[in-house]
N, C-alpha and C. Protein backbone atom coordinates (compact mmCIF):
# COMPACT_ATOMS: atom_id res chain seq x y z
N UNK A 1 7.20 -11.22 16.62
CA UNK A 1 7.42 -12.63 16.78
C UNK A 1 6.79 -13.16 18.06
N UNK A 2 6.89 -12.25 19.23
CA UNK A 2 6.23 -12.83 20.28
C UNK A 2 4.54 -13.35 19.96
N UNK A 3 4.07 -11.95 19.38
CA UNK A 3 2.24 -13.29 19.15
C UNK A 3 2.14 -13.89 18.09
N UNK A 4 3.68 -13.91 17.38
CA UNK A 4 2.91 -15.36 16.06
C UNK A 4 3.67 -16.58 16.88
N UNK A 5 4.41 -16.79 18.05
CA UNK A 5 4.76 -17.88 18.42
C UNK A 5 3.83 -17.88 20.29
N UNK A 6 3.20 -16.25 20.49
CA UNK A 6 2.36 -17.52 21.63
C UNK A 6 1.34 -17.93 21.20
N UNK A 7 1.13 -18.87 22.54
CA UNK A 7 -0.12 -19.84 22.23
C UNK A 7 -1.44 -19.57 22.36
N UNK A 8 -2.26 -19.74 21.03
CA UNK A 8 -3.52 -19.39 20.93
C UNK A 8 -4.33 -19.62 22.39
N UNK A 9 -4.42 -18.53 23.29
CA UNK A 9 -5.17 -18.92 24.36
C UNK A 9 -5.83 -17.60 24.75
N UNK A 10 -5.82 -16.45 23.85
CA UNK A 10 -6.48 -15.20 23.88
C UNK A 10 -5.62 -14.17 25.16
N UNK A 11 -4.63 -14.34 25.24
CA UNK A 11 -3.82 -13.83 26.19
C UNK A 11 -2.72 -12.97 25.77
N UNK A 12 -2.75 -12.81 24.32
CA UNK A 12 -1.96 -12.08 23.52
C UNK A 12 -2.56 -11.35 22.23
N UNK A 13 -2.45 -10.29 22.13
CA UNK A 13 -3.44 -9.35 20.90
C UNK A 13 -1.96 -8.62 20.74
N UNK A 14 -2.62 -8.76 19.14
CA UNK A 14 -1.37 -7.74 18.48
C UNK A 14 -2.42 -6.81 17.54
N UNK A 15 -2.28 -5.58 17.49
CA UNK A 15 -2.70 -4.70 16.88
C UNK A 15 -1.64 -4.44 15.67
N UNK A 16 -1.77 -5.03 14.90
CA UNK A 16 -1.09 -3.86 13.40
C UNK A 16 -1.75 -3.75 11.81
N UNK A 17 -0.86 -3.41 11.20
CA UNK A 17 -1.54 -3.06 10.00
C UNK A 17 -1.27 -3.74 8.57
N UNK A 18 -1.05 -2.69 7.61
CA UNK A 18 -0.88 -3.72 6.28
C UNK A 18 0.45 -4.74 5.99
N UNK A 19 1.75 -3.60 6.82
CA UNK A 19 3.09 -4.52 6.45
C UNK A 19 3.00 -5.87 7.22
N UNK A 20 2.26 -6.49 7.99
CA UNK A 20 1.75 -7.67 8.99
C UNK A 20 1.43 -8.20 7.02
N UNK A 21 0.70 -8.32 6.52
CA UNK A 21 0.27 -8.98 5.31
C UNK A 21 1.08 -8.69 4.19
N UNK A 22 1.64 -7.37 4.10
CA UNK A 22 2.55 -7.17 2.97
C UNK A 22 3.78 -7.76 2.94
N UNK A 23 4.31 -7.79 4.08
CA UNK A 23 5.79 -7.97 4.06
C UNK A 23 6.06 -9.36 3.44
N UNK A 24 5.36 -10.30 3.57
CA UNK A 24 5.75 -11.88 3.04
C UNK A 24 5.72 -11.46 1.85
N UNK A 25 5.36 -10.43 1.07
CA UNK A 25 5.21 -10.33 -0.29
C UNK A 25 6.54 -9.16 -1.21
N UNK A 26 6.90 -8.56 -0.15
CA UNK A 26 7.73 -7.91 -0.54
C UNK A 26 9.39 -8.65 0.36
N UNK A 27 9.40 -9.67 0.71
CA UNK A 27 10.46 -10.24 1.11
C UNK A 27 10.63 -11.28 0.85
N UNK A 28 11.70 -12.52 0.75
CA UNK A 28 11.25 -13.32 0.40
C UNK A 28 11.39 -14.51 1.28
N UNK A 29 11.46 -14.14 2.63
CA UNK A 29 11.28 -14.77 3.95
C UNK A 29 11.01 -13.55 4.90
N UNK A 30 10.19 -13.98 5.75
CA UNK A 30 9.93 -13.57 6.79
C UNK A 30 9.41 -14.43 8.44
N UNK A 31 9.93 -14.29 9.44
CA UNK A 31 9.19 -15.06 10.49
C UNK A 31 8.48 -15.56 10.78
N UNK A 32 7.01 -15.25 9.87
CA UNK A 32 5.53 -15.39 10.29
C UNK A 32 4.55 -15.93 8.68
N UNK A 33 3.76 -16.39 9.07
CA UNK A 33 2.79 -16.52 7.89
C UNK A 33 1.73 -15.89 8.39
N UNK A 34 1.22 -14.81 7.94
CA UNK A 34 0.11 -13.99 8.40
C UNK A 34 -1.65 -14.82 8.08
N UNK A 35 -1.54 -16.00 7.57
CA UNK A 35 -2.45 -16.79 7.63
C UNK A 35 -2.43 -17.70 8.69
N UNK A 36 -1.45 -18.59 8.77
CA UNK A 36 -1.28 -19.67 9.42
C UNK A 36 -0.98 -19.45 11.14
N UNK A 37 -0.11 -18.25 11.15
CA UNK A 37 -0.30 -17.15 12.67
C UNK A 37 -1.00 -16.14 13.06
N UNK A 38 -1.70 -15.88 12.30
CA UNK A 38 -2.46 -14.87 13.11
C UNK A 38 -4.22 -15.26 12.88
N UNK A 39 -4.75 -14.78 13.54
CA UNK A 39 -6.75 -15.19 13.50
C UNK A 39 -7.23 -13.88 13.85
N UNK A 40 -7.98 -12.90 12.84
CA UNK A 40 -8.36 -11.80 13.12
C UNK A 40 -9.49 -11.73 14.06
N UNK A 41 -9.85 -10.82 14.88
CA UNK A 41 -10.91 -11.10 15.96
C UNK A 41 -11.76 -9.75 15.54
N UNK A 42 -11.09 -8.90 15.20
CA UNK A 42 -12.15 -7.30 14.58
C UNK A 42 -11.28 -6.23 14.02
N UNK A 43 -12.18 -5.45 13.73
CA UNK A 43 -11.45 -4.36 12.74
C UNK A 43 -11.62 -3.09 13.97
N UNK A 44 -10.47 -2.87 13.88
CA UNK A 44 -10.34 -1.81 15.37
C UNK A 44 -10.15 -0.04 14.57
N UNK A 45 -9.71 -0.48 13.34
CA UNK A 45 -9.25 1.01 12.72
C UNK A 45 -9.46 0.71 11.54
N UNK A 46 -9.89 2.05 10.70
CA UNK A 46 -10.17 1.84 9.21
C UNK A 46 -9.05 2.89 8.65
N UNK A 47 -8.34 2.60 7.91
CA UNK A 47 -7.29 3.56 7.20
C UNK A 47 -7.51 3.79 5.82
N UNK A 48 -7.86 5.04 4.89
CA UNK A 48 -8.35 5.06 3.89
C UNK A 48 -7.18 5.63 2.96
N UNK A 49 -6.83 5.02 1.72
CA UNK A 49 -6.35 5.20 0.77
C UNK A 49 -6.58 7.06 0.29
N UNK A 50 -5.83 7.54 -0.05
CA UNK A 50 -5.46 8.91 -0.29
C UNK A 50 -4.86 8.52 -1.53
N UNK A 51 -5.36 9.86 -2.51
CA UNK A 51 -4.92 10.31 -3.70
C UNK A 51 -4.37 11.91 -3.89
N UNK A 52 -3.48 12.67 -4.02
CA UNK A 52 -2.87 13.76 -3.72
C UNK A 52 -2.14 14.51 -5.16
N UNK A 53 -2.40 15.38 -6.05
CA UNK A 53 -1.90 15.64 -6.84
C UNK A 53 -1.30 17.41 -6.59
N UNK A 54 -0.54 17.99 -7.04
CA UNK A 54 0.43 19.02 -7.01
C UNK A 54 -0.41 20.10 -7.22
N UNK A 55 -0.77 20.98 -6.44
CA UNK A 55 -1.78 21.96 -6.69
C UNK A 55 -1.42 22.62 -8.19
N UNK A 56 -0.68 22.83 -8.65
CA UNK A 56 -0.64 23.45 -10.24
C UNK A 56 -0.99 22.62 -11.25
N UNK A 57 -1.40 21.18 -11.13
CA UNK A 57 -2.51 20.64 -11.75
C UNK A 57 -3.41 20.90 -12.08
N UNK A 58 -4.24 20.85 -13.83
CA UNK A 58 -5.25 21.51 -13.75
C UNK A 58 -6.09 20.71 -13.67
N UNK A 59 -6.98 20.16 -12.87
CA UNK A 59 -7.29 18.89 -11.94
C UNK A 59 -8.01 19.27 -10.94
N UNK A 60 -9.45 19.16 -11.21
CA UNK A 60 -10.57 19.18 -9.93
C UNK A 60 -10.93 17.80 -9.79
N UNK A 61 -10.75 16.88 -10.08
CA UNK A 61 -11.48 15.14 -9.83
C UNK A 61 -10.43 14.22 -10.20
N UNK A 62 -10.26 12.85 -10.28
CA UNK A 62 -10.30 11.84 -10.45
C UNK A 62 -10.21 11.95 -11.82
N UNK A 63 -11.34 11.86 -12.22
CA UNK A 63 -11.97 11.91 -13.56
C UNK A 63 -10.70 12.50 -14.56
N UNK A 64 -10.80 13.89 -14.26
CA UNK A 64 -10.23 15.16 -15.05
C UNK A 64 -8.33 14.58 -15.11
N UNK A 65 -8.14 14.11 -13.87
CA UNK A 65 -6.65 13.81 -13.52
C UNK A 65 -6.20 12.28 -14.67
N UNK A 66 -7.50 11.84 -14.77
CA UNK A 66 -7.03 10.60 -15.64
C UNK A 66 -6.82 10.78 -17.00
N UNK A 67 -8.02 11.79 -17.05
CA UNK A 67 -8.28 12.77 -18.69
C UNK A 67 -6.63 13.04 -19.05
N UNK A 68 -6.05 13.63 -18.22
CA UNK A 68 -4.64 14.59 -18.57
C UNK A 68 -3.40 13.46 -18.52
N UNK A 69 -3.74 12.96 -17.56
CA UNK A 69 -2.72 11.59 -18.29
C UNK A 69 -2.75 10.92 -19.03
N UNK A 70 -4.22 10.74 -19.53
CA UNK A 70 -3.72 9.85 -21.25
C UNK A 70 -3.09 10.73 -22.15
N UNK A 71 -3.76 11.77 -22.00
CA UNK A 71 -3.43 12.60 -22.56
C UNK A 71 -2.01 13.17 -23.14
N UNK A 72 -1.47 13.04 -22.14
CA UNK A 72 0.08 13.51 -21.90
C UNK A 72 0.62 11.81 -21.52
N UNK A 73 0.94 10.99 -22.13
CA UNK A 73 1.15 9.73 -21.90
C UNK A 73 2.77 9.86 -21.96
N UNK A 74 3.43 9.35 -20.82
CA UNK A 74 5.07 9.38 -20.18
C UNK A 74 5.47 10.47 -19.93
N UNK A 75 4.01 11.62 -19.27
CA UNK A 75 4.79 12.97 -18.75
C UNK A 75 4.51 12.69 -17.05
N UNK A 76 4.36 11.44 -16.62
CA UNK A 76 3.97 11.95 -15.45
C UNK A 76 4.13 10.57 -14.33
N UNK A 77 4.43 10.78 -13.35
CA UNK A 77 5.34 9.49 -12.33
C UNK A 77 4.10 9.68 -11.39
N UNK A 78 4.61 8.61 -10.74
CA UNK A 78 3.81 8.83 -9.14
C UNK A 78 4.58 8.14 -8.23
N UNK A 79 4.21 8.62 -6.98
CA UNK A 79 5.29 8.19 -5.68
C UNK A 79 3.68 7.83 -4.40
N UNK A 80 4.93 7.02 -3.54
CA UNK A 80 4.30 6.22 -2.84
C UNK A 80 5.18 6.40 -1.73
N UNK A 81 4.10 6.50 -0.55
CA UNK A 81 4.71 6.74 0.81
C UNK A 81 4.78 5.37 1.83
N UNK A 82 3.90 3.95 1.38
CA UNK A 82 3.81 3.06 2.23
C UNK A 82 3.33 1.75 1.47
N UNK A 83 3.74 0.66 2.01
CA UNK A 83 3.52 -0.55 1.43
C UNK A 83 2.03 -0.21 0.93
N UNK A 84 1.37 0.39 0.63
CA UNK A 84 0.07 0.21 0.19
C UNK A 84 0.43 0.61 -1.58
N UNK A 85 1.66 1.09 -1.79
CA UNK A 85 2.12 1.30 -3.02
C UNK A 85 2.13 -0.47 -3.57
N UNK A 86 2.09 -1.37 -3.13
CA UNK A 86 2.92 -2.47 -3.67
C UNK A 86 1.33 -3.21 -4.72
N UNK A 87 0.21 -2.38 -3.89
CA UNK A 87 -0.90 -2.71 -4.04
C UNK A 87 -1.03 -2.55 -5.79
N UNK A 88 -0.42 -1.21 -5.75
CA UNK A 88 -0.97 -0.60 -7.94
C UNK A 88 -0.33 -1.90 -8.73
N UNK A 89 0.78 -2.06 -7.99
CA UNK A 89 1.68 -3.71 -9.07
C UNK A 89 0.75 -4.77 -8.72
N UNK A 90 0.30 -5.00 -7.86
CA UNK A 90 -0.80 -6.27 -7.90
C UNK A 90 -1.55 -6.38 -7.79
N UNK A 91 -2.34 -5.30 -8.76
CA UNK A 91 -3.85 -5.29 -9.17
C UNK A 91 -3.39 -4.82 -10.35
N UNK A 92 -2.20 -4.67 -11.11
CA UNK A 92 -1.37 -4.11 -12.44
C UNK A 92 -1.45 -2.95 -12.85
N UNK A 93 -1.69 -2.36 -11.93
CA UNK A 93 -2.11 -0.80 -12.19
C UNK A 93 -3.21 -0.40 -12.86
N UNK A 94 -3.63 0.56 -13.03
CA UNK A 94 -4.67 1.20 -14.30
C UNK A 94 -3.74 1.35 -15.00
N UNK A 95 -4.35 1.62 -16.65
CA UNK A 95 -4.00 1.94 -17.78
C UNK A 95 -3.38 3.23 -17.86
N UNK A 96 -3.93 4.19 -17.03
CA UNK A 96 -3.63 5.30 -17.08
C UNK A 96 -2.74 5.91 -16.52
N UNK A 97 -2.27 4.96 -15.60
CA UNK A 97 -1.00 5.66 -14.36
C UNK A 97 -0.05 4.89 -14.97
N UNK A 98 1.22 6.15 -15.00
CA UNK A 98 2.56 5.57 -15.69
C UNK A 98 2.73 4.43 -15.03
N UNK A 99 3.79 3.76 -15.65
CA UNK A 99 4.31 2.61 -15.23
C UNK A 99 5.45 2.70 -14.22
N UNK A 100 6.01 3.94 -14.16
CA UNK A 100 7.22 4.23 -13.24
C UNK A 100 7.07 4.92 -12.06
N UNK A 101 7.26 3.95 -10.99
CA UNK A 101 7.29 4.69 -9.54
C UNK A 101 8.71 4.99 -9.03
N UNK A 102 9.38 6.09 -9.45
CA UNK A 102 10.85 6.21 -8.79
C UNK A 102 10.66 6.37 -7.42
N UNK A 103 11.84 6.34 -7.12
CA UNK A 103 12.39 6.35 -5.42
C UNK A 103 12.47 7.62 -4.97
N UNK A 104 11.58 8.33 -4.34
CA UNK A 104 11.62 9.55 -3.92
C UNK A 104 12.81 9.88 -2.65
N UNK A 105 13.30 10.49 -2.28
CA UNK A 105 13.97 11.01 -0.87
C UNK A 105 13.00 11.09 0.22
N UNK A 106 12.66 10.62 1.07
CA UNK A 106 11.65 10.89 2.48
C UNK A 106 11.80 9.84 2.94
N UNK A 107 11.13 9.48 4.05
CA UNK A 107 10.93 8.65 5.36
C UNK A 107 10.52 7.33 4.70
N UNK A 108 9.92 7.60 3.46
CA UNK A 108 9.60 6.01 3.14
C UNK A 108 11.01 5.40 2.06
N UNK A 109 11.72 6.43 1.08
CA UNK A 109 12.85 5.80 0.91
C UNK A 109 13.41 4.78 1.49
């Protein structure tokens, strides 16, 4: 709250990341409008999306991993460690990834 209410005079930098843009979307108030308060000045860090499947998968690619889920259609979930999950619902997912993300036990629970 402190740099979406000081005053634009370059005397305040906030460094953060996606929940700065996600959170208005997964709440249905929040303090800030990440348009109307904040003015990006550069990209200081690039954070890349990760895909991770269970080594007893029989699964060398992308490709092969999508193959086995149509395949096997409602044998298979996926979990999400960070608001970047909120992303598969609003782009509607692929066709190929179940529809059910349960609530795992960990740090992002």
């Amino acid at each position: 709250m402190i740099a979406a209410k000081a005053p634009p005079d370059g005397y305040t930098v906030l460094f953060y990341s996606a929940p700065l843009w996600v959170a208005p979307l997964m709440r249905s108030t929040v303090p800030w409008n990440p348009v109307r308060d904040f003015a990006p000045v550069t990209l200081a860090v690039n954070s890349p999306n990760i895909l991770v499947v269970h080594p007893s998968l029989p699964v060398k690619s992308v490709k092969e991993l999508i193959a086995l889920a149509k395949a096997k259609p409602g044998e298979f979930n996926y979990g999400s460690g960070s608001p970047k999950a909120r992303r598969w619902s609003a782009a509607r997912q692929p066709r190929w990834l179940p529809p059910s993300n349960p609530r795992w036990r960990g740090g992002a629970s």
